[in-house]
C-alpha atoms as a PDB file:
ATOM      1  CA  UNK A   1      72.570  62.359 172.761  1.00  0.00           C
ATOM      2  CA  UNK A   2      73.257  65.987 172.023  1.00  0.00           C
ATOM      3  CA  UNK A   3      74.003  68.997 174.630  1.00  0.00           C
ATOM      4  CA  UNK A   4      74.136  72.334 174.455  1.00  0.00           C
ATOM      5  CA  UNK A   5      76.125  74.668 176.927  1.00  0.00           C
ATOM      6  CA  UNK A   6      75.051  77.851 176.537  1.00  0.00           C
ATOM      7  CA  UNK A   7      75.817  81.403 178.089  1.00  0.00           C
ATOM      8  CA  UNK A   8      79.376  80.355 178.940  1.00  0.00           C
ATOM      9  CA  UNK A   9      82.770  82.013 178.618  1.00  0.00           C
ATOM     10  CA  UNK A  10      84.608  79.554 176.579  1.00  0.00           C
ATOM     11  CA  UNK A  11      87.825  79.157 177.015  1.00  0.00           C
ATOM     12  CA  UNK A  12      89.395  76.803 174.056  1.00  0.00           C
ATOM     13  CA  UNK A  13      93.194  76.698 175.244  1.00  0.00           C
ATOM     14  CA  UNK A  14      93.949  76.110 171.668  1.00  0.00           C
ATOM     15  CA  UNK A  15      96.792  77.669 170.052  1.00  0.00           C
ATOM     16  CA  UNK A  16      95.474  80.882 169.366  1.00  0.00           C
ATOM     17  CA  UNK A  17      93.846  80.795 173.355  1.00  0.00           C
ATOM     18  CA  UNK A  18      90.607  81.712 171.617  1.00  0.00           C
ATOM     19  CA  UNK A  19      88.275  82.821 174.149  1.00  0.00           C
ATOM     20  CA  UNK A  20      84.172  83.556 173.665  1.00  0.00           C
ATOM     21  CA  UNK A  21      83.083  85.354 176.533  1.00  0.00           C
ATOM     22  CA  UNK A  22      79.327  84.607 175.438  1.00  0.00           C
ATOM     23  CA  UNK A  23      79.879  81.467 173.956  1.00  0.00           C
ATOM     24  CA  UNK A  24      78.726  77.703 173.141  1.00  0.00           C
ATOM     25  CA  UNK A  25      79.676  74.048 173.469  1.00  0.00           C
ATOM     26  CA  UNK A  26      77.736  71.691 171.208  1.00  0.00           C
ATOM     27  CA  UNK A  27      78.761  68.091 172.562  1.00  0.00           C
ATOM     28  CA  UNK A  28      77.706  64.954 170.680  1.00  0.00           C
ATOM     29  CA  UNK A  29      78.268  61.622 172.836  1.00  0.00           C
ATOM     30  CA  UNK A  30      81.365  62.498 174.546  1.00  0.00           C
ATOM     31  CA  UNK A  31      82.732  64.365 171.387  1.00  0.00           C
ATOM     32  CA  UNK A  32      82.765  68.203 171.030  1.00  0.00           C
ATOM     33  CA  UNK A  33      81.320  68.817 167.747  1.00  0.00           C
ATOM     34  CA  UNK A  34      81.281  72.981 167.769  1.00  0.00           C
ATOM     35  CA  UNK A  35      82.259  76.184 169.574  1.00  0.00           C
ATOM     36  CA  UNK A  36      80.944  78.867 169.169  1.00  0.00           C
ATOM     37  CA  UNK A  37      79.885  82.921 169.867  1.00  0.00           C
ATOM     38  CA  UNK A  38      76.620  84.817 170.035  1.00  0.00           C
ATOM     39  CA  UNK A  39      73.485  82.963 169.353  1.00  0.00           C
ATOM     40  CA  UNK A  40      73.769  79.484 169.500  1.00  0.00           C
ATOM     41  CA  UNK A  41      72.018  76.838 167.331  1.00  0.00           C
ATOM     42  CA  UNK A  42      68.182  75.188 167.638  1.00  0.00           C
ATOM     43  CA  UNK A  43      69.328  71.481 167.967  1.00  0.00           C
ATOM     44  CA  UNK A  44      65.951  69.631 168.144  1.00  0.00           C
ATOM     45  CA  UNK A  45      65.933  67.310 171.011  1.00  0.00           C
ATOM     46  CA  UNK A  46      69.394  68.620 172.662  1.00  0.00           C
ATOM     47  CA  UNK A  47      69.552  68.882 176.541  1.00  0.00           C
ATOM     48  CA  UNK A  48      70.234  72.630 176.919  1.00  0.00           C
ATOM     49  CA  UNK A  49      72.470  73.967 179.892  1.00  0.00           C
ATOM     50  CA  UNK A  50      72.472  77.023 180.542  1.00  0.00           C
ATOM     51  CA  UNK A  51      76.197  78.273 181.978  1.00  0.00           C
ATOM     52  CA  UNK A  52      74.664  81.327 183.652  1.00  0.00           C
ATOM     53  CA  UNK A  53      78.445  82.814 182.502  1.00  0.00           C
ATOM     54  CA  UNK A  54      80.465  80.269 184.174  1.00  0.00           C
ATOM     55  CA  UNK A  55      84.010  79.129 182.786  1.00  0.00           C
ATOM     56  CA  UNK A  56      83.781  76.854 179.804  1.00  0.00           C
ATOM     57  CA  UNK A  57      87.082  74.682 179.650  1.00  0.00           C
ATOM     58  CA  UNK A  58      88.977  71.817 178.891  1.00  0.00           C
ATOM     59  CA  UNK A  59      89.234  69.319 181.611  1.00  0.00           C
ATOM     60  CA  UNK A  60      92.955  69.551 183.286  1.00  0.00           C
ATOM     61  CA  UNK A  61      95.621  67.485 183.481  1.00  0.00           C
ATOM     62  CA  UNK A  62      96.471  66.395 187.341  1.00  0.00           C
ATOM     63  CA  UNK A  63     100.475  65.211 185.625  1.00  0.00           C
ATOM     64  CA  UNK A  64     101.801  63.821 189.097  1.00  0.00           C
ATOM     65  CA  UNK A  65      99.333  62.302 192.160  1.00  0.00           C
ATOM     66  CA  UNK A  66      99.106  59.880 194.820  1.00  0.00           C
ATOM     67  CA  UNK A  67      95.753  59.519 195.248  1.00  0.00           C
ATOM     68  CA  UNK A  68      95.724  57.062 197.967  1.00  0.00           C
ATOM     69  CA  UNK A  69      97.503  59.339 200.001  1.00  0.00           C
ATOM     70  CA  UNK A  70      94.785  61.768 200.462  1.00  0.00           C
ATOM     71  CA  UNK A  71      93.856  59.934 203.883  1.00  0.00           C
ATOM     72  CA  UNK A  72      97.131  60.820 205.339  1.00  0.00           C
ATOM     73  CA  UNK A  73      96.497  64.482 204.707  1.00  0.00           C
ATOM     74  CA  UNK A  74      98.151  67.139 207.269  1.00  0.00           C
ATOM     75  CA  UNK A  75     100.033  64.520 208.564  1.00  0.00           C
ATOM     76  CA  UNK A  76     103.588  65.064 210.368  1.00  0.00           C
ATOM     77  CA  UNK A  77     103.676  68.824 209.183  1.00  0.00           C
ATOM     78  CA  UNK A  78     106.698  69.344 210.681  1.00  0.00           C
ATOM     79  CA  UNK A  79     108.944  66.392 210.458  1.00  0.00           C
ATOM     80  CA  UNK A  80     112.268  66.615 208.846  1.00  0.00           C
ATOM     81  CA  UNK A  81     113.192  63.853 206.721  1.00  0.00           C
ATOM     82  CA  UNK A  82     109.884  62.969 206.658  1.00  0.00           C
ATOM     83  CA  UNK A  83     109.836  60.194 203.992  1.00  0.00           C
ATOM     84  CA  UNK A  84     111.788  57.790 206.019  1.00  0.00           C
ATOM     85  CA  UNK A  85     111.105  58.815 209.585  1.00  0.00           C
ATOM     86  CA  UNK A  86     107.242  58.774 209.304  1.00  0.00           C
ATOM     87  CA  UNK A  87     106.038  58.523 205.495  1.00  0.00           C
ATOM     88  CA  UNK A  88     107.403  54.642 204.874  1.00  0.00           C
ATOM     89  CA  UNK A  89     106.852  53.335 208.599  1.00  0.00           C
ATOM     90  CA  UNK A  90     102.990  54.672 208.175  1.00  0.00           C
ATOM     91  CA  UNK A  91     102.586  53.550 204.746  1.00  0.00           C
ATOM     92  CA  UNK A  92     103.927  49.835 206.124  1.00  0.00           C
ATOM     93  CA  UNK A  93     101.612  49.451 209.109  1.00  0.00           C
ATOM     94  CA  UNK A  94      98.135  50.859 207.727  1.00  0.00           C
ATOM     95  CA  UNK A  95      98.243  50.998 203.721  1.00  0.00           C
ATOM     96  CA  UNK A  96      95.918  48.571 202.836  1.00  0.00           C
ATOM     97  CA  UNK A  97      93.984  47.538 199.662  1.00  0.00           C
ATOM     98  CA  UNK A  98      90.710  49.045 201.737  1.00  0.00           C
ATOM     99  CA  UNK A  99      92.386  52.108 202.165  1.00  0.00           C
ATOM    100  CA  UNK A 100      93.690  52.941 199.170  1.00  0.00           C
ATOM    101  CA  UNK A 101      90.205  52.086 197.722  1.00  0.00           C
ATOM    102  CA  UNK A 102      89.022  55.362 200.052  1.00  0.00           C
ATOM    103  CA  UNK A 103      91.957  57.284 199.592  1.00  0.00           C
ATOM    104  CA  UNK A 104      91.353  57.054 196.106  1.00  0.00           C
ATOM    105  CA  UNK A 105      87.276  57.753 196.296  1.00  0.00           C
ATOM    106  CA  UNK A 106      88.318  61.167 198.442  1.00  0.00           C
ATOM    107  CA  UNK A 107      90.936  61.871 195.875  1.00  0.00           C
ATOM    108  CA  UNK A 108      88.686  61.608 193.046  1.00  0.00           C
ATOM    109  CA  UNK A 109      85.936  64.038 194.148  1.00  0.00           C
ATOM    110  CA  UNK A 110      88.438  66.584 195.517  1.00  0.00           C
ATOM    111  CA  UNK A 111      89.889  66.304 191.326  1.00  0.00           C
ATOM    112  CA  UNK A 112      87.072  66.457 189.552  1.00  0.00           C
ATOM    113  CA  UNK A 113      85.851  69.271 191.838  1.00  0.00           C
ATOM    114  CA  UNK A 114      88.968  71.402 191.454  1.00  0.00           C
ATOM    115  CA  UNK A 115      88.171  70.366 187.169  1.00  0.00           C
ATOM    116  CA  UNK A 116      90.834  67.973 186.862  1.00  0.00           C
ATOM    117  CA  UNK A 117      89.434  65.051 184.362  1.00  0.00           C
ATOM    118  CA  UNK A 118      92.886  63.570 183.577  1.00  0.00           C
ATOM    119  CA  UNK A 119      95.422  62.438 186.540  1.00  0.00           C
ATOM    120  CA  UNK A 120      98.850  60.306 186.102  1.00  0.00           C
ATOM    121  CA  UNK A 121      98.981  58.515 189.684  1.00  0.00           C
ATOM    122  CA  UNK A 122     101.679  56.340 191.126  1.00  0.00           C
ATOM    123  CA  UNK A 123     100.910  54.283 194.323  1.00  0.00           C
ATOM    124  CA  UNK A 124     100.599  50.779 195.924  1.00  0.00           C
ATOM    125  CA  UNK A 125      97.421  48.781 195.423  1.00  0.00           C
ATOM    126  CA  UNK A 126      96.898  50.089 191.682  1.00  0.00           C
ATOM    127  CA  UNK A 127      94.640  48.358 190.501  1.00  0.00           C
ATOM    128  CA  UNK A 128      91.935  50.080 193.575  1.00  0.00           C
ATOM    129  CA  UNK A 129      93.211  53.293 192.153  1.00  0.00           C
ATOM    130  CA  UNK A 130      92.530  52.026 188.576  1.00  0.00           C
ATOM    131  CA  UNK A 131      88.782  50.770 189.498  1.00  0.00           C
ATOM    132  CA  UNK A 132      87.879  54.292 191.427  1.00  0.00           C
ATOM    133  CA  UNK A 133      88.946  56.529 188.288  1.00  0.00           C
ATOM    134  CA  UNK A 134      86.941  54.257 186.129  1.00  0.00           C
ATOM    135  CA  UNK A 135      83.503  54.396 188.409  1.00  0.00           C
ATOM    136  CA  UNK A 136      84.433  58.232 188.645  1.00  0.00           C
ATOM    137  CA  UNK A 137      84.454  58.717 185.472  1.00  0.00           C
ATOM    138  CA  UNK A 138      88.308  59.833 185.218  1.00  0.00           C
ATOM    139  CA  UNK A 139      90.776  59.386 182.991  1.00  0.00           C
ATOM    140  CA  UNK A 140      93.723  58.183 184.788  1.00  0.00           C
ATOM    141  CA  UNK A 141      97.346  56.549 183.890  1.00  0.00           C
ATOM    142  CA  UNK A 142      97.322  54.516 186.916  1.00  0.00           C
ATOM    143  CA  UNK A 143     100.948  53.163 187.920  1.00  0.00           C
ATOM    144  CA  UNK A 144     101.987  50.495 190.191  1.00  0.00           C
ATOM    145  CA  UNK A 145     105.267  51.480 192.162  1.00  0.00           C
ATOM    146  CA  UNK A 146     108.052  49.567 192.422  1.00  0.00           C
ATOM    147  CA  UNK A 147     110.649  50.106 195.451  1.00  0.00           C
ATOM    148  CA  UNK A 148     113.392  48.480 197.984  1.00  0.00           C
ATOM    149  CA  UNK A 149     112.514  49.902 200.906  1.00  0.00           C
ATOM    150  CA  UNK A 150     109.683  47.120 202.454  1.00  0.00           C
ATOM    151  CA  UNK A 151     106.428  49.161 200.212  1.00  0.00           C
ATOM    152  CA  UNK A 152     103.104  47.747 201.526  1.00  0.00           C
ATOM    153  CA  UNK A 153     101.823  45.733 198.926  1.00  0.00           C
ATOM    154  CA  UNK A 154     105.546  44.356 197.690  1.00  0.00           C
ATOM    155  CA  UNK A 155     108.270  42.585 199.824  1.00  0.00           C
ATOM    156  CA  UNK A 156     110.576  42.341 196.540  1.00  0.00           C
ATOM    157  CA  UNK A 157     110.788  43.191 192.867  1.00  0.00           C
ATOM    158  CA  UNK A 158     109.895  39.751 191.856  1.00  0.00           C
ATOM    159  CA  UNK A 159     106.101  40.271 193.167  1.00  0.00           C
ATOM    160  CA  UNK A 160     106.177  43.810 192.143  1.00  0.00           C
ATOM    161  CA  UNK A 161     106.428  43.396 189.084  1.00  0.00           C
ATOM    162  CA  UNK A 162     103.458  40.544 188.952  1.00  0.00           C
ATOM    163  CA  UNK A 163     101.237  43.523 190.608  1.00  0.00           C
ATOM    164  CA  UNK A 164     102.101  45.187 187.267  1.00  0.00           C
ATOM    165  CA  UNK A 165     101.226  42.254 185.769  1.00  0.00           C
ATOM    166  CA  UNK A 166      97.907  42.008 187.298  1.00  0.00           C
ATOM    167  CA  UNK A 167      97.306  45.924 186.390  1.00  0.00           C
ATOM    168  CA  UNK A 168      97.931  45.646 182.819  1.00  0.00           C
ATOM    169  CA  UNK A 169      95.898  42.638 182.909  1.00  0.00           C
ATOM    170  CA  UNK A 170      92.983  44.229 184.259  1.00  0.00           C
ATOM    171  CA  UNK A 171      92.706  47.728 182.232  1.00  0.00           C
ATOM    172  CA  UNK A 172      95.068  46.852 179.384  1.00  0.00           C
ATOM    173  CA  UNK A 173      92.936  48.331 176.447  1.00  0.00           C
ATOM    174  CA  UNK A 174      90.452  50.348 178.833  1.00  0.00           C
ATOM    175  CA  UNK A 175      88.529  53.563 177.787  1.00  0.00           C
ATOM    176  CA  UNK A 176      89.825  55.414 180.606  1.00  0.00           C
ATOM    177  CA  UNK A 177      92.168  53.453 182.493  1.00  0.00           C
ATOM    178  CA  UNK A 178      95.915  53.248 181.446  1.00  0.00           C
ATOM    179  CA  UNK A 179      98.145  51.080 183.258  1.00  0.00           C
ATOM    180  CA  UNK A 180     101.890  52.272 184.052  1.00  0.00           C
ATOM    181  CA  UNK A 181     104.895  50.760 185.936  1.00  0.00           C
ATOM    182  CA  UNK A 182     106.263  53.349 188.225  1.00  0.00           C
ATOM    183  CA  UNK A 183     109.948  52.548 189.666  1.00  0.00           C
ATOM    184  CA  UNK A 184     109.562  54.866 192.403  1.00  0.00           C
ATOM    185  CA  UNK A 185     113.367  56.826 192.245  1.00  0.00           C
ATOM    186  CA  UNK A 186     116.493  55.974 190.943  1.00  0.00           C
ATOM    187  CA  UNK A 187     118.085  55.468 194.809  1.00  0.00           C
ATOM    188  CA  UNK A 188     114.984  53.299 195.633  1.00  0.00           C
ATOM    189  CA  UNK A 189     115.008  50.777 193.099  1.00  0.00           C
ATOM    190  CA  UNK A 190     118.635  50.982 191.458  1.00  0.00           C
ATOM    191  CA  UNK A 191     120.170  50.706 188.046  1.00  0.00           C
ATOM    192  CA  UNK A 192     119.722  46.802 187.899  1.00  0.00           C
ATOM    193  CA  UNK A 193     116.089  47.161 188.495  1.00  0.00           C
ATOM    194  CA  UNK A 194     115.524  50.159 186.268  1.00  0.00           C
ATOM    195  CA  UNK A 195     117.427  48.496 183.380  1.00  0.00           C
ATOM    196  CA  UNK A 196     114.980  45.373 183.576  1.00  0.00           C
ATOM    197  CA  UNK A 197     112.052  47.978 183.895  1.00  0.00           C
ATOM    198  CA  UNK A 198     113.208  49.152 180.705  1.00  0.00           C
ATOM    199  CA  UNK A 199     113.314  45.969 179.247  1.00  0.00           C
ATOM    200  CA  UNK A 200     109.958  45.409 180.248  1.00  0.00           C
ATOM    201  CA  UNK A 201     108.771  48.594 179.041  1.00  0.00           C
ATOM    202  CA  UNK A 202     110.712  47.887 175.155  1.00  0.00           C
ATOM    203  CA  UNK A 203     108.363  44.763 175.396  1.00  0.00           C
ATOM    204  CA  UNK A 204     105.532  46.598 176.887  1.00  0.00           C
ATOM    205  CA  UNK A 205     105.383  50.280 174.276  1.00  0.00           C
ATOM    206  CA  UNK A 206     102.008  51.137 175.097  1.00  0.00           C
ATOM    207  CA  UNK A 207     102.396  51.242 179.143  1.00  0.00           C
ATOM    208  CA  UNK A 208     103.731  54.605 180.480  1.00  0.00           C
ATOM    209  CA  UNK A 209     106.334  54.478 182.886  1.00  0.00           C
ATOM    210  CA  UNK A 210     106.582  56.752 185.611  1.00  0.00           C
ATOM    211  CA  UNK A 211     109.174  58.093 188.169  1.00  0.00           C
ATOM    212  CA  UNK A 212     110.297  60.369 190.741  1.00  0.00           C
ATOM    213  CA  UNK A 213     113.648  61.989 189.577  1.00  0.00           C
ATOM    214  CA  UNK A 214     115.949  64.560 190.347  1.00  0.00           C
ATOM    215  CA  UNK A 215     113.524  65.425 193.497  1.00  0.00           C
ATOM    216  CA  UNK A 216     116.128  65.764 196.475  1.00  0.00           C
ATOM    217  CA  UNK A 217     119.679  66.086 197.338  1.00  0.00           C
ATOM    218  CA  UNK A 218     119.685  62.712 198.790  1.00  0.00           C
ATOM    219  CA  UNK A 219     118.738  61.053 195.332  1.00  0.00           C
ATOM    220  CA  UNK A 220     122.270  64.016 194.257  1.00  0.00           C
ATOM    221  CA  UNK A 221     124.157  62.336 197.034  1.00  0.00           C
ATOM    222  CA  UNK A 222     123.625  58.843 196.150  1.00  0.00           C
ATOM    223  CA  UNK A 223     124.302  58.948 192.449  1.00  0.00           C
ATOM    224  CA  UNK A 224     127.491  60.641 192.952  1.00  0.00           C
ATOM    225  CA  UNK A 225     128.753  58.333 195.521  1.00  0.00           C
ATOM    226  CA  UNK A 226     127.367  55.237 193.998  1.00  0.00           C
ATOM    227  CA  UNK A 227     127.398  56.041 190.516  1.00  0.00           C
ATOM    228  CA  UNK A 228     130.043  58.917 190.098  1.00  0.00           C
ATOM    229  CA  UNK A 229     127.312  60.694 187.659  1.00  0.00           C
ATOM    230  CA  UNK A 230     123.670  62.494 187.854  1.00  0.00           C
ATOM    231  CA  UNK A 231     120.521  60.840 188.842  1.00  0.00           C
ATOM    232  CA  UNK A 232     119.572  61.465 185.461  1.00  0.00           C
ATOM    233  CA  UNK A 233     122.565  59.917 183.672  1.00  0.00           C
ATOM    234  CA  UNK A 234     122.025  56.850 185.500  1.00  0.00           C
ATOM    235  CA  UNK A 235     118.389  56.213 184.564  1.00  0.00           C
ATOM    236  CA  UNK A 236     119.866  56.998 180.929  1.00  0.00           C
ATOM    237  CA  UNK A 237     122.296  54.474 181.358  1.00  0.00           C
ATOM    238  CA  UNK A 238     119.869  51.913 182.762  1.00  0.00           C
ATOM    239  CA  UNK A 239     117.981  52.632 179.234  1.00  0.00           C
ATOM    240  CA  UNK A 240     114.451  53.979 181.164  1.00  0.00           C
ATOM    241  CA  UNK A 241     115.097  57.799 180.063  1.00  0.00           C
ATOM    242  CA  UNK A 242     113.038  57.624 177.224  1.00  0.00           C
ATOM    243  CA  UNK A 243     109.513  58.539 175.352  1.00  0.00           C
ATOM    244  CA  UNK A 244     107.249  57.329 177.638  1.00  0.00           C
ATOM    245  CA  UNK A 245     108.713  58.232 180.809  1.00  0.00           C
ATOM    246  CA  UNK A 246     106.989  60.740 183.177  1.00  0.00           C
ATOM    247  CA  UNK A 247     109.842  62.174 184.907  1.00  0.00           C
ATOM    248  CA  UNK A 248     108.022  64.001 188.290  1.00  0.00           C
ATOM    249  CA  UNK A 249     109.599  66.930 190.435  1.00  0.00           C
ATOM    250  CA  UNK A 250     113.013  67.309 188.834  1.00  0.00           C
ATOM    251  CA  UNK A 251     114.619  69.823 190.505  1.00  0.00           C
ATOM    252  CA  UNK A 252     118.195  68.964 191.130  1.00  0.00           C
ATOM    253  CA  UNK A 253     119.229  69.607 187.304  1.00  0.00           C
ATOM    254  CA  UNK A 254     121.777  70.871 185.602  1.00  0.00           C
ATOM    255  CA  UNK A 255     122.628  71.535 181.739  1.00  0.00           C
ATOM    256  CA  UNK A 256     123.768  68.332 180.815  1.00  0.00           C
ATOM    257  CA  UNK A 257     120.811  66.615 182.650  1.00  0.00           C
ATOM    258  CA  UNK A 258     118.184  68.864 180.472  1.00  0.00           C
ATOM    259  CA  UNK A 259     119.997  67.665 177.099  1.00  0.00           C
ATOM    260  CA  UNK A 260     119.840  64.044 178.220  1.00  0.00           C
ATOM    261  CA  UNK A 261     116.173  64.680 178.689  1.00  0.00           C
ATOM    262  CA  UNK A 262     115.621  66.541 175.554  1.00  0.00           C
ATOM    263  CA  UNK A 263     117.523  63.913 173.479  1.00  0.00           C
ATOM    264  CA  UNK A 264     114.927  60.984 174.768  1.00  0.00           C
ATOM    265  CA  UNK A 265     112.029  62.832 174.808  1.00  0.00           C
ATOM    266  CA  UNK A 266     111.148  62.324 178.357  1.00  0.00           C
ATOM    267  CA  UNK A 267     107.897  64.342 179.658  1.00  0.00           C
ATOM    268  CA  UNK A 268     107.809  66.061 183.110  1.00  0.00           C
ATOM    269  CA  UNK A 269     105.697  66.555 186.147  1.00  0.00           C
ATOM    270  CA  UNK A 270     106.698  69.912 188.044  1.00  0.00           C
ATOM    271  CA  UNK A 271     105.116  70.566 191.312  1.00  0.00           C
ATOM    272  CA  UNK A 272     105.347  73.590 192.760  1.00  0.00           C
ATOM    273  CA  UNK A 273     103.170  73.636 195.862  1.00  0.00           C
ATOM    274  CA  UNK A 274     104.890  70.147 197.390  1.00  0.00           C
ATOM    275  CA  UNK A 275     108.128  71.065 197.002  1.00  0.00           C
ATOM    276  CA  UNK A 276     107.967  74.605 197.455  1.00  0.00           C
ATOM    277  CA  UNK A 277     106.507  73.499 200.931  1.00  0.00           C
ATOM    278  CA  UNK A 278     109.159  70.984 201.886  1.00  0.00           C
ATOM    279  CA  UNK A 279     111.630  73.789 200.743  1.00  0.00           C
ATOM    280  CA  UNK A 280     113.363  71.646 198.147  1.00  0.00           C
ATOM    281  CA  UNK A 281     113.218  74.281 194.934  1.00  0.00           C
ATOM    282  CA  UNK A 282     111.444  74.781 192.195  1.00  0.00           C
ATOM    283  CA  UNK A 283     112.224  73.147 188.949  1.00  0.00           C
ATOM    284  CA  UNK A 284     113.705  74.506 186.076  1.00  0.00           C
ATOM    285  CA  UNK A 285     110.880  74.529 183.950  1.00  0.00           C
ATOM    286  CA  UNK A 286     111.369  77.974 181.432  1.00  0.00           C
ATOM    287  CA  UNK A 287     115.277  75.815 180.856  1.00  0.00           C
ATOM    288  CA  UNK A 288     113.036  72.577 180.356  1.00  0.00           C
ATOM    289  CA  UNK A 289     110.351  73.873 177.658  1.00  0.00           C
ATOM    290  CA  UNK A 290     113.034  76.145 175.629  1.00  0.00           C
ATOM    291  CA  UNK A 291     114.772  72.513 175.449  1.00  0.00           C
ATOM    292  CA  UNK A 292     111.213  71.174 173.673  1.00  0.00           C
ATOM    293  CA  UNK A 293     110.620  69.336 177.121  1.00  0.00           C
ATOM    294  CA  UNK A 294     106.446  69.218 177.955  1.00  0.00           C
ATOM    295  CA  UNK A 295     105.982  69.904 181.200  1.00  0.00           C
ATOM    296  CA  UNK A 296     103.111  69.209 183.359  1.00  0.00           C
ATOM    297  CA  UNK A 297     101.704  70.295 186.666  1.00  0.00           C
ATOM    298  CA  UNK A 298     101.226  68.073 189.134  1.00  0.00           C
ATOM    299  CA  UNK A 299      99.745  68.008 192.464  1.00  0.00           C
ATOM    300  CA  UNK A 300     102.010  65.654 193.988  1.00  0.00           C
ATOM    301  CA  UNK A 301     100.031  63.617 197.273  1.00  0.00           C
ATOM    302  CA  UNK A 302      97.765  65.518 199.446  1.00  0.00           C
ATOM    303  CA  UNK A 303     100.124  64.756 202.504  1.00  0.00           C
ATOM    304  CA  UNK A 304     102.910  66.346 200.566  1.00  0.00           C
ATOM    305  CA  UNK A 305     100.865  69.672 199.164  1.00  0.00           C
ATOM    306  CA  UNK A 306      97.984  69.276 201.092  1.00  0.00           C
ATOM    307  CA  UNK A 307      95.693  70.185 198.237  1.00  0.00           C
ATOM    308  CA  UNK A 308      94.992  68.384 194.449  1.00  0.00           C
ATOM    309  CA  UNK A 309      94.139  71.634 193.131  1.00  0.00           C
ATOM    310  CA  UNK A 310      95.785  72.117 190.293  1.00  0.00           C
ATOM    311  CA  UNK A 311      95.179  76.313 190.427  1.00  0.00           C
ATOM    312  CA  UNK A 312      96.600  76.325 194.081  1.00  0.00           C
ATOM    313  CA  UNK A 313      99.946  74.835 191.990  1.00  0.00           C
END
């Protein structure tokens, strides 16, 4: 099956940012076969779409969600501490395969909508996450998070890690769906459980891992006192800071930490809106990229930025 978008202002985002502001998509399958200007070609038996001018692009990259979460939208707007003193007690008493099935149904229309057609997600339930992007149609690294503090679908690391188990069972070598292991912070799971995540991961290459890091001055607090060192130094030292690791928020950074990074290779979520709305910073992201670091924008949960639009970011 062939298609032809015509009359559209292509934007390629390639490395020139070539731009045709009367332009043309041919699309074979679910390949892109040719861009182009001016007139475009007479494919016999192509279904022909006419743009009527609209925005031509590639689909975005959602780097950091919680798609589940989109139910709890608008939620406690104005509680401090709000991840222990509302967050964790709500997610324990109504987060429920069901409802992460929903979450995840409302999440995926309000992303594809705002032209997102890629999302890295970290949440309980996973594999409900995991079954919505595929019936949506998105691409999605889907990861099942791994914590101390009582999650809803984990009462220790033992049966966490057999819900990663049952994720990379289930989409292991699926079109869309990637399956991930997501240690949720350094202060929530600790360097004994992050150093047999990484062992896991050494014997497991081709599942991303994903974490929070370097998001608060709690996580600052508690690596000093515990550790003596940087949040970041002690998931280096537990052996996770490496290739595949999604590093999310990263805002408590300093040089040393950025090195680190750059010497593994890490990749790395920023998002602005969420934590420019729970006042914790913005991350250092022109220090990150001049250190060869990608870096991604993420939406973070819609209780935490109340939108999963990436522009908004």
């Amino acid at each position: 099956m062939t298609t032809l978008l015509t009359n559209a202002w292509v934007l390629t985002i390639d490395e020139a940012m070539a731009q045709y502001r009367k332009g043309w998509v041919r699309i074979d399958g679910a390949t892109i076969t040719a861009v182009g200007s001016a007139t475009p070609p007479v494919i016999s038996g192509a279904e022909v779409v006419d743009c009527n001018g609209d925005i031509v692009m590639p689909g975005m990259v959602n780097a950091h969600c919680h798609m589940g979460m989109s139910v709890f939208r608008g939620l406690a707007e104005d509680v401090d501490d709000r991840l222990y003193r509302y967050i964790l007690p709500l997610e324990r008493k109504f987060v429920t395969p069901e409802m992460v099935r929903i979450g995840s149904a409302l999440a995926a229309l309000e992303l594809i909508e705002a032209g997102v057609t890629t999302v890295a997600d970290m949440y309980y339930f996973e594999t409900e996450v995991g079954r919505v992007a595929a019936q949506a149609g998105l691409r999605a690294i889907v990861g099942q998070t791994l914590a101390d503090f009582g999650p809803p679908d984990h009462r220790d690391f033992d049966a966490g890690f057999a819900r990663v188990e049952q994720l990379v069972g289930e989409f292991g070598g699926h079109t869309l769906v990637t399956p991930s292991i997501a240690p949720h912070a350094p202060y929530s799971t600790g360097r004994a459980v992050m150093a047999r995540v990484a062992a896991w991961s050494d014997a497991h290459p081709d599942v991303p891992v994903q974490m929070h890091l370097a998001e608060s001055t709690l996580e600052v607090t508690w690596a000093r006192d515990t550790h003596g060192q940087t949040s970041v130094a002690v998931t280096r030292d537990a052996g996770l800071l490496k290739p595949n690791l999604i590093c999310a928020h990263c805002l408590q950074l300093d040089d040393a930490d950025i090195t680190m990074m750059s010497e593994q290779q890490v990749c790395v979520a920023t998002n602005p809106r969420s934590n420019g709305k729970a006042g914790r910073g913005i991350a250092p992201v022109e220090a990150l990229r001049n250190a060869g670091l990608p870096v991604g924008i993420g939406s973070d949960g819609a209780m935490s930025g109340n939108t999963l639009d990436l522009f908004s970011q």
